[in-house]
C-alpha atoms as a PDB file:
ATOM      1  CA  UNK A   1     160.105 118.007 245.796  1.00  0.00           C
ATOM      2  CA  UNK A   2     157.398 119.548 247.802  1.00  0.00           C
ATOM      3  CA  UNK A   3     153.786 120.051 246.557  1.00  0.00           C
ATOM      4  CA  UNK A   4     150.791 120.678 248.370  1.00  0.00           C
ATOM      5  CA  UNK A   5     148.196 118.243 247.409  1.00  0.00           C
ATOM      6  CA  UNK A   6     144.659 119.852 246.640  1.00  0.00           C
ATOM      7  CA  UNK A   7     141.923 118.533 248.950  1.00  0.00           C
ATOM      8  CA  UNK A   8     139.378 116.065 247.493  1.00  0.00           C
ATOM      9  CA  UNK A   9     135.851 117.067 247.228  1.00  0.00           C
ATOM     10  CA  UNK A  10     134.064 114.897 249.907  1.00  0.00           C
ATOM     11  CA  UNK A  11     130.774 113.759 249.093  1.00  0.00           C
ATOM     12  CA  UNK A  12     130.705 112.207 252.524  1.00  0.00           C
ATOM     13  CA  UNK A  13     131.314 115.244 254.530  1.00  0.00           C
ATOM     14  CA  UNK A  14     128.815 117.327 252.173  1.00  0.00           C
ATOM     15  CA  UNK A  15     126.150 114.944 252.975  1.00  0.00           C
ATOM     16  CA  UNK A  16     126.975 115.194 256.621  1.00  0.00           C
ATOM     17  CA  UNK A  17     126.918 118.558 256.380  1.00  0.00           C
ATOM     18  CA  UNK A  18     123.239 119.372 254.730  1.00  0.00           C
ATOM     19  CA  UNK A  19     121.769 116.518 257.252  1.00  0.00           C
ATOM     20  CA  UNK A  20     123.131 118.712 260.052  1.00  0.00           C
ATOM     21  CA  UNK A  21     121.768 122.391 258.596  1.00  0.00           C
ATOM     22  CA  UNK A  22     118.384 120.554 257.236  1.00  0.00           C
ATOM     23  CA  UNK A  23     117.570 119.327 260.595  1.00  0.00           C
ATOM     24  CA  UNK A  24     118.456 122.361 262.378  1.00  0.00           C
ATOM     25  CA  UNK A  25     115.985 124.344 260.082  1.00  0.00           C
ATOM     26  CA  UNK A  26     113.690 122.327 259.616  1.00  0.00           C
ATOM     27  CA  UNK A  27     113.368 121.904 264.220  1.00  0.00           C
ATOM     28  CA  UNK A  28     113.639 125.259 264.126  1.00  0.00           C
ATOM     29  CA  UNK A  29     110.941 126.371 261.915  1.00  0.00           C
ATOM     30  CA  UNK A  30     109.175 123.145 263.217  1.00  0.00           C
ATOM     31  CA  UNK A  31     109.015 124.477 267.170  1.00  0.00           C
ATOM     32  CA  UNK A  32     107.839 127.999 265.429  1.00  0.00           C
ATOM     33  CA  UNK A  33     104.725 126.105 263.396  1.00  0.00           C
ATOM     34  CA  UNK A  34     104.161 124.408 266.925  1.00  0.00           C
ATOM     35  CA  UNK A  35     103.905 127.836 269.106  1.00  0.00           C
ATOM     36  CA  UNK A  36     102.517 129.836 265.721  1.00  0.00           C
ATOM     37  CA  UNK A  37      98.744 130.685 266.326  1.00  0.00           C
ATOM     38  CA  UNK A  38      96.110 129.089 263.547  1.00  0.00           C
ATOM     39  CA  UNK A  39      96.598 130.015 259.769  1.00  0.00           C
ATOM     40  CA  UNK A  40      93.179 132.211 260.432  1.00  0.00           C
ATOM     41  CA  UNK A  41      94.090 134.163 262.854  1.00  0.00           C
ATOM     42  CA  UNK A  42      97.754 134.321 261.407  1.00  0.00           C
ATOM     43  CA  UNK A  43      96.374 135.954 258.788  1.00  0.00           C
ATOM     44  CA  UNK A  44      93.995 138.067 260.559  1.00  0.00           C
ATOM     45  CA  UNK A  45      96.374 139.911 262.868  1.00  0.00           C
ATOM     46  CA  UNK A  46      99.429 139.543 260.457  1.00  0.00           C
ATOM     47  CA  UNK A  47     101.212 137.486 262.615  1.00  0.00           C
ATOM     48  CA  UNK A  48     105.103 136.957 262.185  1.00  0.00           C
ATOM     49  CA  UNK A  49     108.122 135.800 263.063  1.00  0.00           C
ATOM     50  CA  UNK A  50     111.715 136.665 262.338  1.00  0.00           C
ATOM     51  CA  UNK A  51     109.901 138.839 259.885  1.00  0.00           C
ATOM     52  CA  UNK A  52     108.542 136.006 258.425  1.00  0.00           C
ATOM     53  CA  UNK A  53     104.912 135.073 257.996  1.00  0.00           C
ATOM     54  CA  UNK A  54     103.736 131.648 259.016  1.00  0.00           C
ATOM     55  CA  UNK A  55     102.622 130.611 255.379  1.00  0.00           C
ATOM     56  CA  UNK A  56     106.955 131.089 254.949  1.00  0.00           C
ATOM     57  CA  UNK A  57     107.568 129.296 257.737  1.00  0.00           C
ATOM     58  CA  UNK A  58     105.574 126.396 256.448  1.00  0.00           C
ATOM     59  CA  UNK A  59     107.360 126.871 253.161  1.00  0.00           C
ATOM     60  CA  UNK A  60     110.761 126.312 254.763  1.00  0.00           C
ATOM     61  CA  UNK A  61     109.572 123.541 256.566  1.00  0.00           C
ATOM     62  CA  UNK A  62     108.268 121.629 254.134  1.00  0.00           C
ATOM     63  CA  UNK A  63     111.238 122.444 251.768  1.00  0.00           C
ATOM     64  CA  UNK A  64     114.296 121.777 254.442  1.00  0.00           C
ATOM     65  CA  UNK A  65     112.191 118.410 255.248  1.00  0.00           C
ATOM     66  CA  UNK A  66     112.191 116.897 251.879  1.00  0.00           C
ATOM     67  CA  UNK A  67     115.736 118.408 251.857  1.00  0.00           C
ATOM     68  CA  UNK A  68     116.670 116.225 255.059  1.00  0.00           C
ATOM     69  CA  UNK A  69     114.735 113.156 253.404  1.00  0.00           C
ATOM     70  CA  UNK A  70     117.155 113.211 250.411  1.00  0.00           C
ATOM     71  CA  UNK A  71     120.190 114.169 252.180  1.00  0.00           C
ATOM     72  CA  UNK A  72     119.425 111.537 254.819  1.00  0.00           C
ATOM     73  CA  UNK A  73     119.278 108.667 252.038  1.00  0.00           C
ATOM     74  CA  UNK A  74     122.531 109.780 250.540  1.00  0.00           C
ATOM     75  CA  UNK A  75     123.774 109.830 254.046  1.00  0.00           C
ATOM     76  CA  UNK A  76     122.501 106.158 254.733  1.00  0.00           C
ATOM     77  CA  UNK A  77     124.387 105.185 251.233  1.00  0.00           C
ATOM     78  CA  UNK A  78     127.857 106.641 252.490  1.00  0.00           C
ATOM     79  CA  UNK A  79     127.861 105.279 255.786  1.00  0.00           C
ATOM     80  CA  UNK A  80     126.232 101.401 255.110  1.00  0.00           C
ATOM     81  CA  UNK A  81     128.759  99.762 256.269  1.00  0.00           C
ATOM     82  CA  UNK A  82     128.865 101.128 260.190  1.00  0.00           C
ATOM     83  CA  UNK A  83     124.530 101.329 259.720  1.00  0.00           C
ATOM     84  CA  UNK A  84     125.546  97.196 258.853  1.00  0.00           C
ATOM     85  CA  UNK A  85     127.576  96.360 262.284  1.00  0.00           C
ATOM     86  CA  UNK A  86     124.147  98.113 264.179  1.00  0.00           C
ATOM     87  CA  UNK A  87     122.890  94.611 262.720  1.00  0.00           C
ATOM     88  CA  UNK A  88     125.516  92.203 264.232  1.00  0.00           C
ATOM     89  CA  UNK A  89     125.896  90.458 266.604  1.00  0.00           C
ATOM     90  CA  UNK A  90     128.643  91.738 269.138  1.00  0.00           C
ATOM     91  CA  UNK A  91     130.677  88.814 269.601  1.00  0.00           C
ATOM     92  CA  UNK A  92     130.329  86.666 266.336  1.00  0.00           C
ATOM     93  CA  UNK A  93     130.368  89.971 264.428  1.00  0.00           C
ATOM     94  CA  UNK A  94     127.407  88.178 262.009  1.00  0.00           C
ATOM     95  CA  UNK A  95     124.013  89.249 261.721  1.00  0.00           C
ATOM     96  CA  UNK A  96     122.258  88.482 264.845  1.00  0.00           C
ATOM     97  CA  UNK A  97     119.670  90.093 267.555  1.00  0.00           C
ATOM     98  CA  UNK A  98     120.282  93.123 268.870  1.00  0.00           C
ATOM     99  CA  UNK A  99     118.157  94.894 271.637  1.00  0.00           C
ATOM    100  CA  UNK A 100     119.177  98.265 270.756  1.00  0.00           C
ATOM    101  CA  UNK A 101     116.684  97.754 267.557  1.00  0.00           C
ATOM    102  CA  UNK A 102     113.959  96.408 269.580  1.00  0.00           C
ATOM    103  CA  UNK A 103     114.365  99.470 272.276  1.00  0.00           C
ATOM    104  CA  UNK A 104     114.181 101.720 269.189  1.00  0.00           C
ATOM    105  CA  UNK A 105     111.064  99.938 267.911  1.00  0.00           C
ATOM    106  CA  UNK A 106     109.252  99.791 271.298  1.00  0.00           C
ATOM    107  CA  UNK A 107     110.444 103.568 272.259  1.00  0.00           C
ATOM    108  CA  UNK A 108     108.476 104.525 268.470  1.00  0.00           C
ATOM    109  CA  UNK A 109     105.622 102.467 269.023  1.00  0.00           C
ATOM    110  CA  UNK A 110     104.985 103.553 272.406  1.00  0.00           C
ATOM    111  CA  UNK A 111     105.467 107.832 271.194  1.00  0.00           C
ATOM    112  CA  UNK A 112     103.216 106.626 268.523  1.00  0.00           C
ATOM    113  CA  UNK A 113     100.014 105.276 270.310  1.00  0.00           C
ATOM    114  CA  UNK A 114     100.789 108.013 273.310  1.00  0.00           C
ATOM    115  CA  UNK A 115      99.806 110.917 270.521  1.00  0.00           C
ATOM    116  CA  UNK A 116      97.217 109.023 269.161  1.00  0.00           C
ATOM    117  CA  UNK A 117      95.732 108.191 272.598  1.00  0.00           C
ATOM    118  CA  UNK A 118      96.512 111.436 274.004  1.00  0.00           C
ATOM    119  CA  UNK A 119      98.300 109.682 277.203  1.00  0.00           C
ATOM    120  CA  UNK A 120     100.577 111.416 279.630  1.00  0.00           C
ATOM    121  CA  UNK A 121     102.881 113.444 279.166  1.00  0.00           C
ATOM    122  CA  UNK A 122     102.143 113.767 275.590  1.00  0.00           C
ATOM    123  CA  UNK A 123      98.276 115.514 276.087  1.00  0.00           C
ATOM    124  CA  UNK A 124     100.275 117.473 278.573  1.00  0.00           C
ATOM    125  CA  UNK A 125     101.990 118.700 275.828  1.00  0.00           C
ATOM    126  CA  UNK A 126      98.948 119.417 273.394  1.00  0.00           C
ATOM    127  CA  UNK A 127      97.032 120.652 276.097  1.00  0.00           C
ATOM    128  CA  UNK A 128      99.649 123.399 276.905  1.00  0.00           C
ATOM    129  CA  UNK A 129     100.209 124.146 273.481  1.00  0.00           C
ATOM    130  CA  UNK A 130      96.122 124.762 272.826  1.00  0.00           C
ATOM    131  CA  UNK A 131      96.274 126.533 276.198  1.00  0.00           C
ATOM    132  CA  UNK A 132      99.387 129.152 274.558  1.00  0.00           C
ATOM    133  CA  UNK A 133      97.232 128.967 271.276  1.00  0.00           C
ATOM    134  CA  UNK A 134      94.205 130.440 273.670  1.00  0.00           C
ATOM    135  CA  UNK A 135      95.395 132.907 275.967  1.00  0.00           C
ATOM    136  CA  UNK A 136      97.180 134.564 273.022  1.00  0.00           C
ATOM    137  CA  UNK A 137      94.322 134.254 270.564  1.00  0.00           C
ATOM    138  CA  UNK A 138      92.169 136.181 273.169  1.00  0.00           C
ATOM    139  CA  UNK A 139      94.484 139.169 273.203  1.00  0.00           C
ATOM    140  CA  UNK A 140      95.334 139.472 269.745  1.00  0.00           C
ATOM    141  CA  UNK A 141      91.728 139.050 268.276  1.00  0.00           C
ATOM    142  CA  UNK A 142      88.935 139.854 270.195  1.00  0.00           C
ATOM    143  CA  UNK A 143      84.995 138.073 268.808  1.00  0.00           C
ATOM    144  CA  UNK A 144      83.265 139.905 266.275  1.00  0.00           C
ATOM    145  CA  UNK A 145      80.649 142.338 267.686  1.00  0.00           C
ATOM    146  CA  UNK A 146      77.191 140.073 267.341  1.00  0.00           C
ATOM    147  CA  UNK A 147      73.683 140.296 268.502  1.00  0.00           C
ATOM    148  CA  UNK A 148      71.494 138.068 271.085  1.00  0.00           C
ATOM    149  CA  UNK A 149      72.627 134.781 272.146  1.00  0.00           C
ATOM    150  CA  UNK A 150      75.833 135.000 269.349  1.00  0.00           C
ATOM    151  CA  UNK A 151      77.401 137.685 271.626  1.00  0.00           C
ATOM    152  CA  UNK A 152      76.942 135.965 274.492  1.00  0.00           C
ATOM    153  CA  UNK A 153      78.487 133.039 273.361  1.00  0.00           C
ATOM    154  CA  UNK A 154      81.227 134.964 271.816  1.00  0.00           C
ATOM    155  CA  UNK A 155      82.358 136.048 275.466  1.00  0.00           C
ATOM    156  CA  UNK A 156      80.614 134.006 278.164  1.00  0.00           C
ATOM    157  CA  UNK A 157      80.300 130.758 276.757  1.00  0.00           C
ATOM    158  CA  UNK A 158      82.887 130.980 274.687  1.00  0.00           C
ATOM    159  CA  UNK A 159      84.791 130.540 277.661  1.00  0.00           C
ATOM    160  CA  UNK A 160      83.326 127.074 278.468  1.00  0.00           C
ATOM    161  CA  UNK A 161      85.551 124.110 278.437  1.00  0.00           C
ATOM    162  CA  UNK A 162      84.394 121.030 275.836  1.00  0.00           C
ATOM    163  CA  UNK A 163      84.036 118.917 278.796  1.00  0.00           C
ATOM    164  CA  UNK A 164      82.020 121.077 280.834  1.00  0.00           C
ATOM    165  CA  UNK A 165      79.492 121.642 278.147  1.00  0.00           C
ATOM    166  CA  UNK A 166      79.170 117.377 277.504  1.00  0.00           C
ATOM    167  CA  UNK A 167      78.852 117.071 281.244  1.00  0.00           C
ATOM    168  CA  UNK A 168      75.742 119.978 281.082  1.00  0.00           C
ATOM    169  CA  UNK A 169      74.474 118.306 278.304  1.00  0.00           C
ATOM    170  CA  UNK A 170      75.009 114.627 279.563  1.00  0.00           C
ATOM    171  CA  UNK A 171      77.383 113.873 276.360  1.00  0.00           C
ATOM    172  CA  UNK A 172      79.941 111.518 276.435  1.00  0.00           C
ATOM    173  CA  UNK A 173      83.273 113.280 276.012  1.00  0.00           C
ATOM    174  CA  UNK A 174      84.940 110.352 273.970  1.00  0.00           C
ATOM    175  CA  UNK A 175      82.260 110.097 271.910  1.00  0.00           C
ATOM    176  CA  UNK A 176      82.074 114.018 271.373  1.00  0.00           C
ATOM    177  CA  UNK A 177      86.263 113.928 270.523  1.00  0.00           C
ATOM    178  CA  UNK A 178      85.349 111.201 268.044  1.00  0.00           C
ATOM    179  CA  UNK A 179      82.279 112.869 267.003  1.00  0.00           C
ATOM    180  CA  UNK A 180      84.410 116.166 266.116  1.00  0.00           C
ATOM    181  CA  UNK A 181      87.182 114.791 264.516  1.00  0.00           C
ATOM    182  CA  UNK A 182      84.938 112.768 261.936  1.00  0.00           C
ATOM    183  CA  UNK A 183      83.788 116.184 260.831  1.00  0.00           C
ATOM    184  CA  UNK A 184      87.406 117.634 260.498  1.00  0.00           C
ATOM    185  CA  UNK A 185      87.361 119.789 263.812  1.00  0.00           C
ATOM    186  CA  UNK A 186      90.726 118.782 266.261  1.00  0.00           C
ATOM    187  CA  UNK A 187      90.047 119.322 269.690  1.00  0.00           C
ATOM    188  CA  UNK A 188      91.069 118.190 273.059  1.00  0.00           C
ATOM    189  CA  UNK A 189      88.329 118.355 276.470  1.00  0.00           C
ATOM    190  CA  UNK A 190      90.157 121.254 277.532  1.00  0.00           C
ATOM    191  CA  UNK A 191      89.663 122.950 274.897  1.00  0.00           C
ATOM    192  CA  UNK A 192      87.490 126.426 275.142  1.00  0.00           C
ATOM    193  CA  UNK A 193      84.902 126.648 272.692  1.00  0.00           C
ATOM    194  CA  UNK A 194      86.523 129.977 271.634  1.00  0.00           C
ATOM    195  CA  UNK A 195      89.754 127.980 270.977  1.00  0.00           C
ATOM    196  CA  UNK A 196      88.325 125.163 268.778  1.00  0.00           C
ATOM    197  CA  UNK A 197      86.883 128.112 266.890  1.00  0.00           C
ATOM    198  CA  UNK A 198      90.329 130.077 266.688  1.00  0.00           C
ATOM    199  CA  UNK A 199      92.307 126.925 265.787  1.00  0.00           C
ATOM    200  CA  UNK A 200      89.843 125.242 263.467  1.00  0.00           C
ATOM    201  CA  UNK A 201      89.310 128.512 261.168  1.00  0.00           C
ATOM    202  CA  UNK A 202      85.465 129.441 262.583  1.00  0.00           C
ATOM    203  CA  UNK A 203      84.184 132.665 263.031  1.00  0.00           C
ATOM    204  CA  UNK A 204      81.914 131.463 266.432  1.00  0.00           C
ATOM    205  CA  UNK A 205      81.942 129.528 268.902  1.00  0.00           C
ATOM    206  CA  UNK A 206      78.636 128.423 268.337  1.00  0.00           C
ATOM    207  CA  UNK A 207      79.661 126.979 264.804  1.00  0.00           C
ATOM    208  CA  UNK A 208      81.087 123.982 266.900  1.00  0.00           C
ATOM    209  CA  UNK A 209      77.997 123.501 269.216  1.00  0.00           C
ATOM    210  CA  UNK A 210      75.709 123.401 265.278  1.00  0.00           C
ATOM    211  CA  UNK A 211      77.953 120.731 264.885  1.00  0.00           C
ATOM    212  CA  UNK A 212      77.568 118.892 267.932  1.00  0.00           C
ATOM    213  CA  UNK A 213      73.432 119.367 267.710  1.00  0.00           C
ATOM    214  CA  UNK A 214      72.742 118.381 264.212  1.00  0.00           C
ATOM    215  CA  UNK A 215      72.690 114.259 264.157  1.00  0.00           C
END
């Protein structure tokens, strides 16, 4: 007697499954949020992608990640017991040192104080993504018309580089960086003054130099 036995619901296989699509989504809408120009000026020129606006593509991002979070535990649950041999030793097959953990922990720590340091290659990569943030800020949204020294700054000196203006003004660029980001502002030494205003949601460039003059 023949009879087709109906497949079992895998748990395993779903959980496999919505680790795979989460991450894909949530990279994908990631490397968008990475190239995507500041909320401000997102807003300001109606800026969007895939037909979606970058305040939705922050809402998928933040919803597929707590989606790969939850998935990812479930997935860690199903497959303990091949996460467990990770932890043994090769030839006793007990618990015992591995190096692949402590290449894994060194390869993390090393990403970690690279970003925080800005180091090569990783300021590479900031810098080029404030440099993409810049050149298309500048065509999208041109400085509001403004009188006097404002308009000058808006064009001109708007153009000047964070580190050309400490070295004029015999600042310390360190300190300046530090100086900045204890008042909320991220910005790198390559950084235009135009683009610190564009990415940090200021009308002027000269909002950032008030901040660098007051004590």
């Amino acid at each position: 007697m023949n009879s087709q036995t109906k497949p079992r619901f895998s748990w395993r296989a779903l959980t496999s499954l919505c680790v795979a699509l989460s991450f894909t989504v949530m990279v994908s809408s990631g490397i968008v949020l990475f190239l995507s120009p500041s909320m401000r000026l997102a807003r300001d020129t109606n800026w969007q992608m895939c037909g979606l606006n970058k305040s939705a593509w922050l809402d998928l991002h933040l919803v597929f990640s707590a989606l790969f979070l939850i998935v990812a535990v479930l997935h860690t649950f199903f497959n303990w017991r091949p996460l467990v041999t990770y932890l043994k030793n090769r030839a006793t097959q007990r618990p015992g040192f591995r190096w692949e953990w402590i290449v894994a922990l060194m390869l993390s720590v090393v990403v970690f104080v690279g970003v925080r340091r800005k180091a090569p290659p990783f300021s590479s990569l900031l810098d080029w993504r404030a440099t993409f943030h810049g050149s298309h800020s500048h065509g999208a949204m041109s400085p509001p018309a403004e009188t006097g020294g404002e308009s000058r700054q808006g064009g001109g000196f708007g153009q000047k580089t964070l580190a050309q203006y400490c070295a004029e003004q015999g600042l310390n660029l360190d300190t300046t960086l530090a100086r900045l980001q204890a008042s909320g502002i991220k910005a790198l030494g390559t950084d235009t003054f135009r683009q610190l205003a564009d990415k940090n949601g200021y009308d002027r460039p000269s909002e950032i130099t008030r901040l660098l003059q007051n004590p």
